[in-house]
Every structure is written in C-alpha cells, then in structure tokens.
C-alpha atoms as a PDB file:
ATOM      1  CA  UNK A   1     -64.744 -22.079 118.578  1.00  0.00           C
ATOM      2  CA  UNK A   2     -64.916 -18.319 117.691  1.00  0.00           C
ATOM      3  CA  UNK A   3     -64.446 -17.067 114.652  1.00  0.00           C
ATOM      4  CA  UNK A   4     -64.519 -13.178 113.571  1.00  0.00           C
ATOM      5  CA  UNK A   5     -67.440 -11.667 111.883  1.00  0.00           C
ATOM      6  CA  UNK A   6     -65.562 -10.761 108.902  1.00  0.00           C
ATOM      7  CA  UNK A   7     -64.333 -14.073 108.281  1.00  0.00           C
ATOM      8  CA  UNK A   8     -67.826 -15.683 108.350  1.00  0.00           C
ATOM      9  CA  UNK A   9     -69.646 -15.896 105.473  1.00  0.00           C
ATOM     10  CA  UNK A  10     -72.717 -13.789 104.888  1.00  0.00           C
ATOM     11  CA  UNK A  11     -75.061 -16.337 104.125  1.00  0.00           C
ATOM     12  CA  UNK A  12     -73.938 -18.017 107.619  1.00  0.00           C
ATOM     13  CA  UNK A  13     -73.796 -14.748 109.641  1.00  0.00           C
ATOM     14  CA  UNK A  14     -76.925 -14.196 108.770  1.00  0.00           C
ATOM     15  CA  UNK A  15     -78.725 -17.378 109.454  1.00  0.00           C
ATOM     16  CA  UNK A  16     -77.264 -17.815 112.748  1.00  0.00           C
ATOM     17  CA  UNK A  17     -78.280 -14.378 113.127  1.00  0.00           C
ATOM     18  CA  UNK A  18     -82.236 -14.768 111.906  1.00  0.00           C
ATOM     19  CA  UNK A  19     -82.504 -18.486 113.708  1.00  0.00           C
ATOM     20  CA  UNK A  20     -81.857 -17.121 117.357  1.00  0.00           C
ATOM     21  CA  UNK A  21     -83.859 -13.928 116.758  1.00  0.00           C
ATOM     22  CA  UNK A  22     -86.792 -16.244 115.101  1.00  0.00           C
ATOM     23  CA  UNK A  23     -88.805 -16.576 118.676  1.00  0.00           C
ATOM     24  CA  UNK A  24     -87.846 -13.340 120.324  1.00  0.00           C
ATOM     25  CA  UNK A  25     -90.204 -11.145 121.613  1.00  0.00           C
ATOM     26  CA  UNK A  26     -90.247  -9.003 118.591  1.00  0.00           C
ATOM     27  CA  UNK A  27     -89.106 -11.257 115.746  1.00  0.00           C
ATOM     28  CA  UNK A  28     -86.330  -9.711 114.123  1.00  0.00           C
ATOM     29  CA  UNK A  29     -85.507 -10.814 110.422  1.00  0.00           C
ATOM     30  CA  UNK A  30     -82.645  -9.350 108.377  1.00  0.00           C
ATOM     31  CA  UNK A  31     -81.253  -9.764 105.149  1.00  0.00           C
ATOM     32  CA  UNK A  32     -77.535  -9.772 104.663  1.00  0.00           C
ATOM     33  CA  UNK A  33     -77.361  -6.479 103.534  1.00  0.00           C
ATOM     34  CA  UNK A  34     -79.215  -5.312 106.151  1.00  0.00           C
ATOM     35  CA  UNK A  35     -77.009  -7.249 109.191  1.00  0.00           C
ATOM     36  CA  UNK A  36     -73.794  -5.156 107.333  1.00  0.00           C
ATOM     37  CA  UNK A  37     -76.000  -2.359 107.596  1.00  0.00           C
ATOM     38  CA  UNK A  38     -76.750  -2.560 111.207  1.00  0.00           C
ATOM     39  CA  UNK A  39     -73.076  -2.873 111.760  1.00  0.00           C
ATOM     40  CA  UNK A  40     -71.697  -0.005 109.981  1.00  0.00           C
ATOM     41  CA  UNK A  41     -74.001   2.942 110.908  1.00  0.00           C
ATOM     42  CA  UNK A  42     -73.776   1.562 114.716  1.00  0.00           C
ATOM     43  CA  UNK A  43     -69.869   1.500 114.703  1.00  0.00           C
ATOM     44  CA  UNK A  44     -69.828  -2.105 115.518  1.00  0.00           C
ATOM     45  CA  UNK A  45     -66.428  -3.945 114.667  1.00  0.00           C
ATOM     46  CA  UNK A  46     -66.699  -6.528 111.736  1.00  0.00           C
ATOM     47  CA  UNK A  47     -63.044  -7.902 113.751  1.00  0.00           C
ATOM     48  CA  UNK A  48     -64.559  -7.894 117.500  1.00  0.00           C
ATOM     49  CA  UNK A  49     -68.006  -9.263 116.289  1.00  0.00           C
ATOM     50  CA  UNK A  50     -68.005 -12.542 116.507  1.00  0.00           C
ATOM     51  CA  UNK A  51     -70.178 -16.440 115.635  1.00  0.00           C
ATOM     52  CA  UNK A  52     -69.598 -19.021 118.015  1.00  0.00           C
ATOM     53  CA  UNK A  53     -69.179 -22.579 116.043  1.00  0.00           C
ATOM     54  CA  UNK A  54     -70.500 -25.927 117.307  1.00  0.00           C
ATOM     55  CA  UNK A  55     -69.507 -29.012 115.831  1.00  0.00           C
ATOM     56  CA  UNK A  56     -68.902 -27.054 112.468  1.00  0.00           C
ATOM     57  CA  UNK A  57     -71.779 -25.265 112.730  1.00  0.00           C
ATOM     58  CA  UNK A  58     -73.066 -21.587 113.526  1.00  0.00           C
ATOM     59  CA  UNK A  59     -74.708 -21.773 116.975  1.00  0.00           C
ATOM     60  CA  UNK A  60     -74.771 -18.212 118.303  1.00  0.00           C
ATOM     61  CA  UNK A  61     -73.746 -14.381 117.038  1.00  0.00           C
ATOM     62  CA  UNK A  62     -72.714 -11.776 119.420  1.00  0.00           C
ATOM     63  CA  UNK A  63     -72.041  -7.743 117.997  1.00  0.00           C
ATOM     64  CA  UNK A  64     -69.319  -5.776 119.740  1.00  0.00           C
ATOM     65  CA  UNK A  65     -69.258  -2.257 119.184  1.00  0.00           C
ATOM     66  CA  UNK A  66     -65.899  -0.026 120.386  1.00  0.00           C
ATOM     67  CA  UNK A  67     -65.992   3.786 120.799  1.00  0.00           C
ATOM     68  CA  UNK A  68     -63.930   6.323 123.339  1.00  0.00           C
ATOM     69  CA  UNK A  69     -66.971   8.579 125.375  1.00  0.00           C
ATOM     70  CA  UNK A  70     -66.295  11.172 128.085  1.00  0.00           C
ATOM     71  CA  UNK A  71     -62.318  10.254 127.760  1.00  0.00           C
ATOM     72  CA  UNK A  72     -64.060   6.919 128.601  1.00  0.00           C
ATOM     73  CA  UNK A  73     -63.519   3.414 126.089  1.00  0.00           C
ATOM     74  CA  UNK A  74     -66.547   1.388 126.014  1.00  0.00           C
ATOM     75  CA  UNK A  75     -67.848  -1.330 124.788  1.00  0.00           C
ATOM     76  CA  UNK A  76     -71.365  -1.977 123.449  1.00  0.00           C
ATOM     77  CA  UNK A  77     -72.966  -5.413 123.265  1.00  0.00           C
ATOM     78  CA  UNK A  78     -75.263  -4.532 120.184  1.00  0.00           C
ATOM     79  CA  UNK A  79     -77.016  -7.857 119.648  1.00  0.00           C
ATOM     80  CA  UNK A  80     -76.409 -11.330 121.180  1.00  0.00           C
ATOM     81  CA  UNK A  81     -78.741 -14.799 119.462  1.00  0.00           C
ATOM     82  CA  UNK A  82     -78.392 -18.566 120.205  1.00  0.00           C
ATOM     83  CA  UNK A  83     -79.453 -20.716 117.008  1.00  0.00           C
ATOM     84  CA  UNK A  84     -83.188 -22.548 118.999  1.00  0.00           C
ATOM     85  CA  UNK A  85     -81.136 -25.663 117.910  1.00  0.00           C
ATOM     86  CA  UNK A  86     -78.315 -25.295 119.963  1.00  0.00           C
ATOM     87  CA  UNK A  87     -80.040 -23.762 123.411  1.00  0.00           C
ATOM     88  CA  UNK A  88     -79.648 -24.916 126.877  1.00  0.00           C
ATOM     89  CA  UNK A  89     -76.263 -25.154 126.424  1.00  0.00           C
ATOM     90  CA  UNK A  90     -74.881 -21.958 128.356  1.00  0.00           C
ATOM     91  CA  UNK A  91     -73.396 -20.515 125.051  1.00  0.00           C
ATOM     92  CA  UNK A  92     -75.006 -16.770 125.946  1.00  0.00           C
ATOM     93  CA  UNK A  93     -72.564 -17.236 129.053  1.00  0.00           C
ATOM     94  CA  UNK A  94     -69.829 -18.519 126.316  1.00  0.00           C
ATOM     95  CA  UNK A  95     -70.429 -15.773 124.323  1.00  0.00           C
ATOM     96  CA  UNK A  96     -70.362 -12.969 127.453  1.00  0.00           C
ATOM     97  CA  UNK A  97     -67.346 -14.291 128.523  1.00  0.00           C
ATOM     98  CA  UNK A  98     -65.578 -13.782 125.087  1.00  0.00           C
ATOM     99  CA  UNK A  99     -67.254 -10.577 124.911  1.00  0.00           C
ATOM    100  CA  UNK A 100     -65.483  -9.506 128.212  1.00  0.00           C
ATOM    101  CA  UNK A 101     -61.883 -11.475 127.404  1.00  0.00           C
ATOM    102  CA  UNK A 102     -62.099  -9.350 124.124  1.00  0.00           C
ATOM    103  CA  UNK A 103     -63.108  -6.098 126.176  1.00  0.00           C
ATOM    104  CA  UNK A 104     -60.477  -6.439 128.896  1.00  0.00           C
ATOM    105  CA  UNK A 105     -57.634  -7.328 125.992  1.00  0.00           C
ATOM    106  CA  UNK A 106     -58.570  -3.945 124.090  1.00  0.00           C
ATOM    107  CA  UNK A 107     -58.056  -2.003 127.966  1.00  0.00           C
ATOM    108  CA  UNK A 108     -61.811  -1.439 127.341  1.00  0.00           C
ATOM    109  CA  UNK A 109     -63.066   0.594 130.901  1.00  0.00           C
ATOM    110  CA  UNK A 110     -66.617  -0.251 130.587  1.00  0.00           C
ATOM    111  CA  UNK A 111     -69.475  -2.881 128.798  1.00  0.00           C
ATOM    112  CA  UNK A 112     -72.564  -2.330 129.033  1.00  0.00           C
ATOM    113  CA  UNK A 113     -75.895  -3.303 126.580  1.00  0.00           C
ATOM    114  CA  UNK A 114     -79.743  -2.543 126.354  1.00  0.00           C
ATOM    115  CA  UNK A 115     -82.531  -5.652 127.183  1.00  0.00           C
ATOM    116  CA  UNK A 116     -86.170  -5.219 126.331  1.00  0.00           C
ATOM    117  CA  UNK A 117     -88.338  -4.532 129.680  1.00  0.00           C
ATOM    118  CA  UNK A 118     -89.917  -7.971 129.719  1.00  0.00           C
ATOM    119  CA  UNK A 119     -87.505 -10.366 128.396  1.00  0.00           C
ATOM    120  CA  UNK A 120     -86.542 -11.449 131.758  1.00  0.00           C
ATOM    121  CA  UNK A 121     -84.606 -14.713 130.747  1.00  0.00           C
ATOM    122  CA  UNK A 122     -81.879 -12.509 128.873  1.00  0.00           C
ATOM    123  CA  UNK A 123     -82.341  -9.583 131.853  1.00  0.00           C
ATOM    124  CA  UNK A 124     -81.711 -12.753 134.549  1.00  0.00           C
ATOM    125  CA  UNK A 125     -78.667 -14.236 132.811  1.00  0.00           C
ATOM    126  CA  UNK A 126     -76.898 -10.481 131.851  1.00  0.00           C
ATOM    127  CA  UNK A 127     -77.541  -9.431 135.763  1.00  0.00           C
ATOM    128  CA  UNK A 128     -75.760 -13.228 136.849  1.00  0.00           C
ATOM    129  CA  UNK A 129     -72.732 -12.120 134.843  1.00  0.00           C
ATOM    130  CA  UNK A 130     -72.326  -9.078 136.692  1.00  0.00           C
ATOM    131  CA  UNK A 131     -74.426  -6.316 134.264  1.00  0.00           C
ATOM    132  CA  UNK A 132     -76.625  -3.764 136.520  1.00  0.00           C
ATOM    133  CA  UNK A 133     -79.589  -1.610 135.322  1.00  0.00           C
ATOM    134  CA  UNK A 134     -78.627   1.982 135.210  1.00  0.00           C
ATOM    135  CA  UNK A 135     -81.263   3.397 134.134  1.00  0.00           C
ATOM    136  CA  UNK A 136     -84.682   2.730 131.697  1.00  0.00           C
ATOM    137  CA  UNK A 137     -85.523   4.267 128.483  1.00  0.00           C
ATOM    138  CA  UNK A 138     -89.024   4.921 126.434  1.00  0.00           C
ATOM    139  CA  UNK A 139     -89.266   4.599 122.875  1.00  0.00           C
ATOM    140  CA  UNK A 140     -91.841   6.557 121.768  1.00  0.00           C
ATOM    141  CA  UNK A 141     -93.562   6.986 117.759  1.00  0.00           C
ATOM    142  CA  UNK A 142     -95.805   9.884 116.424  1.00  0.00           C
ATOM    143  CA  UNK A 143     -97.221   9.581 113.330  1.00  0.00           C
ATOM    144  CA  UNK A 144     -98.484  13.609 114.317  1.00  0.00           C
ATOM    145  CA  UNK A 145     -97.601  16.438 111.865  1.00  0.00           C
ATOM    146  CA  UNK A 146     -96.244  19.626 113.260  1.00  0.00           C
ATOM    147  CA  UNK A 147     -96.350  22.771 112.050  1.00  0.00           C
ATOM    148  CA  UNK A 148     -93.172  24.374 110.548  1.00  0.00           C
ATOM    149  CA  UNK A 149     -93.382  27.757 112.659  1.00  0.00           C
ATOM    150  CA  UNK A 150     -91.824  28.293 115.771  1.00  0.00           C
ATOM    151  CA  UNK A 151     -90.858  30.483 118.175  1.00  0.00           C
ATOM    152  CA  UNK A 152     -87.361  29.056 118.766  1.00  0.00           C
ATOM    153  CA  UNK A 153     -84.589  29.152 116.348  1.00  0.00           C
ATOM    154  CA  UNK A 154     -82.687  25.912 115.507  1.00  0.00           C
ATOM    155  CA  UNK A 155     -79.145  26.024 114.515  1.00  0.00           C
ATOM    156  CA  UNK A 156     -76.746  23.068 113.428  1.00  0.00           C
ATOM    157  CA  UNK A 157     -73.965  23.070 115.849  1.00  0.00           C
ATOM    158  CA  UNK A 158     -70.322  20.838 115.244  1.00  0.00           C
ATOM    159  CA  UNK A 159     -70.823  19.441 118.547  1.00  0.00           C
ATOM    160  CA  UNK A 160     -72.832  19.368 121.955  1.00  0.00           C
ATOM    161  CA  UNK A 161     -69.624  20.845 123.708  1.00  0.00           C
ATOM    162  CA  UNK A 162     -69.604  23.862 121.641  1.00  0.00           C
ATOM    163  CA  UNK A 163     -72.465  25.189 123.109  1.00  0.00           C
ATOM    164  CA  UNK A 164     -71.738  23.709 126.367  1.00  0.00           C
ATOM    165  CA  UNK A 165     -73.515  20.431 126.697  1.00  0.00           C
ATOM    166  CA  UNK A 166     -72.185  17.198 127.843  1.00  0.00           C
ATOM    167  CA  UNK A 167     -73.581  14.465 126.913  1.00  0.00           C
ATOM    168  CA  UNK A 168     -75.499  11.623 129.547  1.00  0.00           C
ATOM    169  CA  UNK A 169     -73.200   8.890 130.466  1.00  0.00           C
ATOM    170  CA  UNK A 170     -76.366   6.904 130.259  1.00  0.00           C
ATOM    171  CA  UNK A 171     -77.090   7.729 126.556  1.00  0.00           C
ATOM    172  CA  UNK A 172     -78.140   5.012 124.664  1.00  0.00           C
ATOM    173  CA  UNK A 173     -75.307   3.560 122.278  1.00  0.00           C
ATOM    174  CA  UNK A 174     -77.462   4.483 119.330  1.00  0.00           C
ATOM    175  CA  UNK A 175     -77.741   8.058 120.566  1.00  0.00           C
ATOM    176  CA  UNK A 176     -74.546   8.790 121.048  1.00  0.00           C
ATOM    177  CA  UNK A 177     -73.162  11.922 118.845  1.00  0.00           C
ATOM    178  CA  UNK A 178     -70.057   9.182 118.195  1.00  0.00           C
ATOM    179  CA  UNK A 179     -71.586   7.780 115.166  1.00  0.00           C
ATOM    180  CA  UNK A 180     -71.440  11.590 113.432  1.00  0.00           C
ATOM    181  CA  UNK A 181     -75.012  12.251 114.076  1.00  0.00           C
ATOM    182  CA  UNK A 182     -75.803  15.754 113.632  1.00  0.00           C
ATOM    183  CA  UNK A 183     -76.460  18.332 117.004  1.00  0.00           C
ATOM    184  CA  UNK A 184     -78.814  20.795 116.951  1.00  0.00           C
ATOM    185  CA  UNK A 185     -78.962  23.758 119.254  1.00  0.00           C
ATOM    186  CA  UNK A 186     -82.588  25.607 120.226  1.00  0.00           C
ATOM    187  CA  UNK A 187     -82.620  28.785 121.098  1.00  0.00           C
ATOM    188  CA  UNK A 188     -85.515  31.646 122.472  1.00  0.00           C
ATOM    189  CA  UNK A 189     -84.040  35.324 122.378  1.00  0.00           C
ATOM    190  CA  UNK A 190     -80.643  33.560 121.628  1.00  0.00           C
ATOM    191  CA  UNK A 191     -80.585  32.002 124.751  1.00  0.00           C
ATOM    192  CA  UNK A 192     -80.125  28.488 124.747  1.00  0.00           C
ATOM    193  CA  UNK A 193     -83.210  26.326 125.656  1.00  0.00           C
ATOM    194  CA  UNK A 194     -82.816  22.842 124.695  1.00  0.00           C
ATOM    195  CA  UNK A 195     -80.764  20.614 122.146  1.00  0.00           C
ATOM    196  CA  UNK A 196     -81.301  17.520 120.191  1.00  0.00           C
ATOM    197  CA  UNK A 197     -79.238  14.650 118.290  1.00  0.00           C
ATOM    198  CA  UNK A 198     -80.403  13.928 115.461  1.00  0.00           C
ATOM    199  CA  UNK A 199     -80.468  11.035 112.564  1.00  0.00           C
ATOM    200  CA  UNK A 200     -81.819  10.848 109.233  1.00  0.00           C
ATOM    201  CA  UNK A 201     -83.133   7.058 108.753  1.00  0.00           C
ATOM    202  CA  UNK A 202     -84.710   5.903 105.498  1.00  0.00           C
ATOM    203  CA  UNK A 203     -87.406   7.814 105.149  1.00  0.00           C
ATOM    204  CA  UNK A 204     -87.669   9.843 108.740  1.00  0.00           C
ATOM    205  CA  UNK A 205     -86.064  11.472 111.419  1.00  0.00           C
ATOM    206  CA  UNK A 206     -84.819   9.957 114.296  1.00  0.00           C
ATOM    207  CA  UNK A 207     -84.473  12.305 117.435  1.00  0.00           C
ATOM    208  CA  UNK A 208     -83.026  12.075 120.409  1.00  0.00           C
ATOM    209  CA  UNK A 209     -84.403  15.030 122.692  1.00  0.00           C
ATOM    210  CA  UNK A 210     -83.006  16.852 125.521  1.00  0.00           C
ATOM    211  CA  UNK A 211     -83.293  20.078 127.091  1.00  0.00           C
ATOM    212  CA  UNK A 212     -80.754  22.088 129.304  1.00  0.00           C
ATOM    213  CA  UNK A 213     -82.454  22.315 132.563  1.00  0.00           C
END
C-alpha cells in the first residue's frame, strides 16, 4: 500500500528514509527537518512523494518532483530507499511502477533521475525498467580562493532567455533555473561570454557553469 508523503508521519518518513540510505555508497542521514528541507528547495511534491507500507510498516520512500521545462512536463525521481529489512522483494520495481502510473496520470511527457557512477545494482534495475543514460555529469569542490578582480563584468539577469540562452535539456534537476535560482550573465566589452546559475546554500555558493560557445 501507498500512502502520500504528507500523510506520513515525520518520524516514519524519515526512518524509512535513513534505514534504506544506511548502506549506500555514501551513507546519507537526515533529520526530519532536513528530509522537508530537501523537498521544498528541490520542488518535490509532498502529494506525489510517496512510502510504500508492508504489513503496517514503512518499507521503502520514493521523491517525485513535477516541473514544466522547454514547454516540456517532467518528472524527477529525486530519491528512491528500500528499508535493508524489507529487500529482495522487488519493491524498487513497486515503487517505479507507481512512480510512472502517477507520471502518466498527471500527462507527465518525460521521467527521468540521476544514479551514482558505480552503484550498478540501482543503474541495472533503472535501465530494466526502461531508463537510458543520456549523458554523465562531474561534481567537482574547490576549497581555492579567487581573487575579486576581473576582467569580465557580471550582471544579474531575470532569466537565461533574456539574454538569449536556452537552457540544456540534459540539465541536472537541481540545476535547473525552475527552482528560482538566480542567472548571471558575463560579459567582456559587453559582449556576452559565458553565463552561470547560481544558488546560495548554507554557507557557500553553488554554481552551475556554462559558457556560450
């Protein structure tokens, strides 16, 4: 049985949430607040998000995100976990196939989702269900301080199309300008150069670079 995100308690949402994330490759651990958190600054649907219940009992926690990109409406699988207690029992199939029901209901055009290079048991199962790689992305860090002079002269812009970009198809879904990140426009000699989205997060800047040719 499914039951909505929103009608699942925290505490439970949460657990079923930590459990099937407790072995990954990268163990991911969340508090309540910061599940809700994840959520809301990814647009992901609190209705569409859902726990899968076995025998009473969380067994597996899939996120749906919903957005309209390129005159397109997507879907975004931002998170799928199995409780270790209740695995080898196809439920990440279960939970695909609700997933897709839910997508197809909505007139959704397109699902897609992001796997870690490396976890090939989630990589194997998504491709058997039908996903294909489109492309693979590097997530880089710098702890490297850069001057404050440049050359170039940044401006805030309302949107990539005002100054003429379009934005990748392929664009991760945490990249995309959808969520009200801000766009900035680079210029040399008021010709445009390059662009960026942009995110304040905590306590640094998230970018997501591009350049116009």
């Amino acid at each position: 049985m499914f039951r909505q995100y929103k009608d699942v308690s925290a505490s439970e949402r949460t657990q079923v949430w930590n459990n099937g994330f407790s072995d990954y490759m990268f163990p991911i651990h969340m508090t309540k607040e910061q599940l809700d958190n994840r959520l809301s600054s990814l647009s992901i649907s609190q209705k569409l998000s859902k726990i899968l219940y076995i025998d009473q009992q969380p067994a597996g926690i899939y996120l749906h995100g919903e957005g309209v990109f390129l005159g397109e409406k997507i879907a975004w699988l931002g998170g799928m976990a199995v409780d270790s207690k209740f695995r080898n029992q196809h439920l990440s199939v279960q939970m695909l196939h609700e997933f897709e029901r839910t997508a197809k209901s909505r007139n959704t055009d397109t699902l897609y989702l992001e796997a870690i290079d490396g976890n090939n048991r989630a990589i194997f199962i998504y491709q058997k269900f039908g996903f294909v790689p489109i492309c693979k992305v590097l997530m880089l860090e710098s702890q490297k301080k850069y001057p404050l002079k440049t050359h170039h002269e940044i401006q805030k812009v309302e949107t990539l199309e005002a100054i003429g970009i379009t934005e990748d198809k392929a664009t991760l879904w945490q990249n995309k300008t959808i969520h009200g990140y801000d766009c900035l426009g680079i210029y040399a000699a008021k010709d445009l150069v390059g662009y960026a989205v942009v995110s304040f997060k905590e306590d640094c800047l998230v970018v997501s670079p591009n350049k116009t040719g």
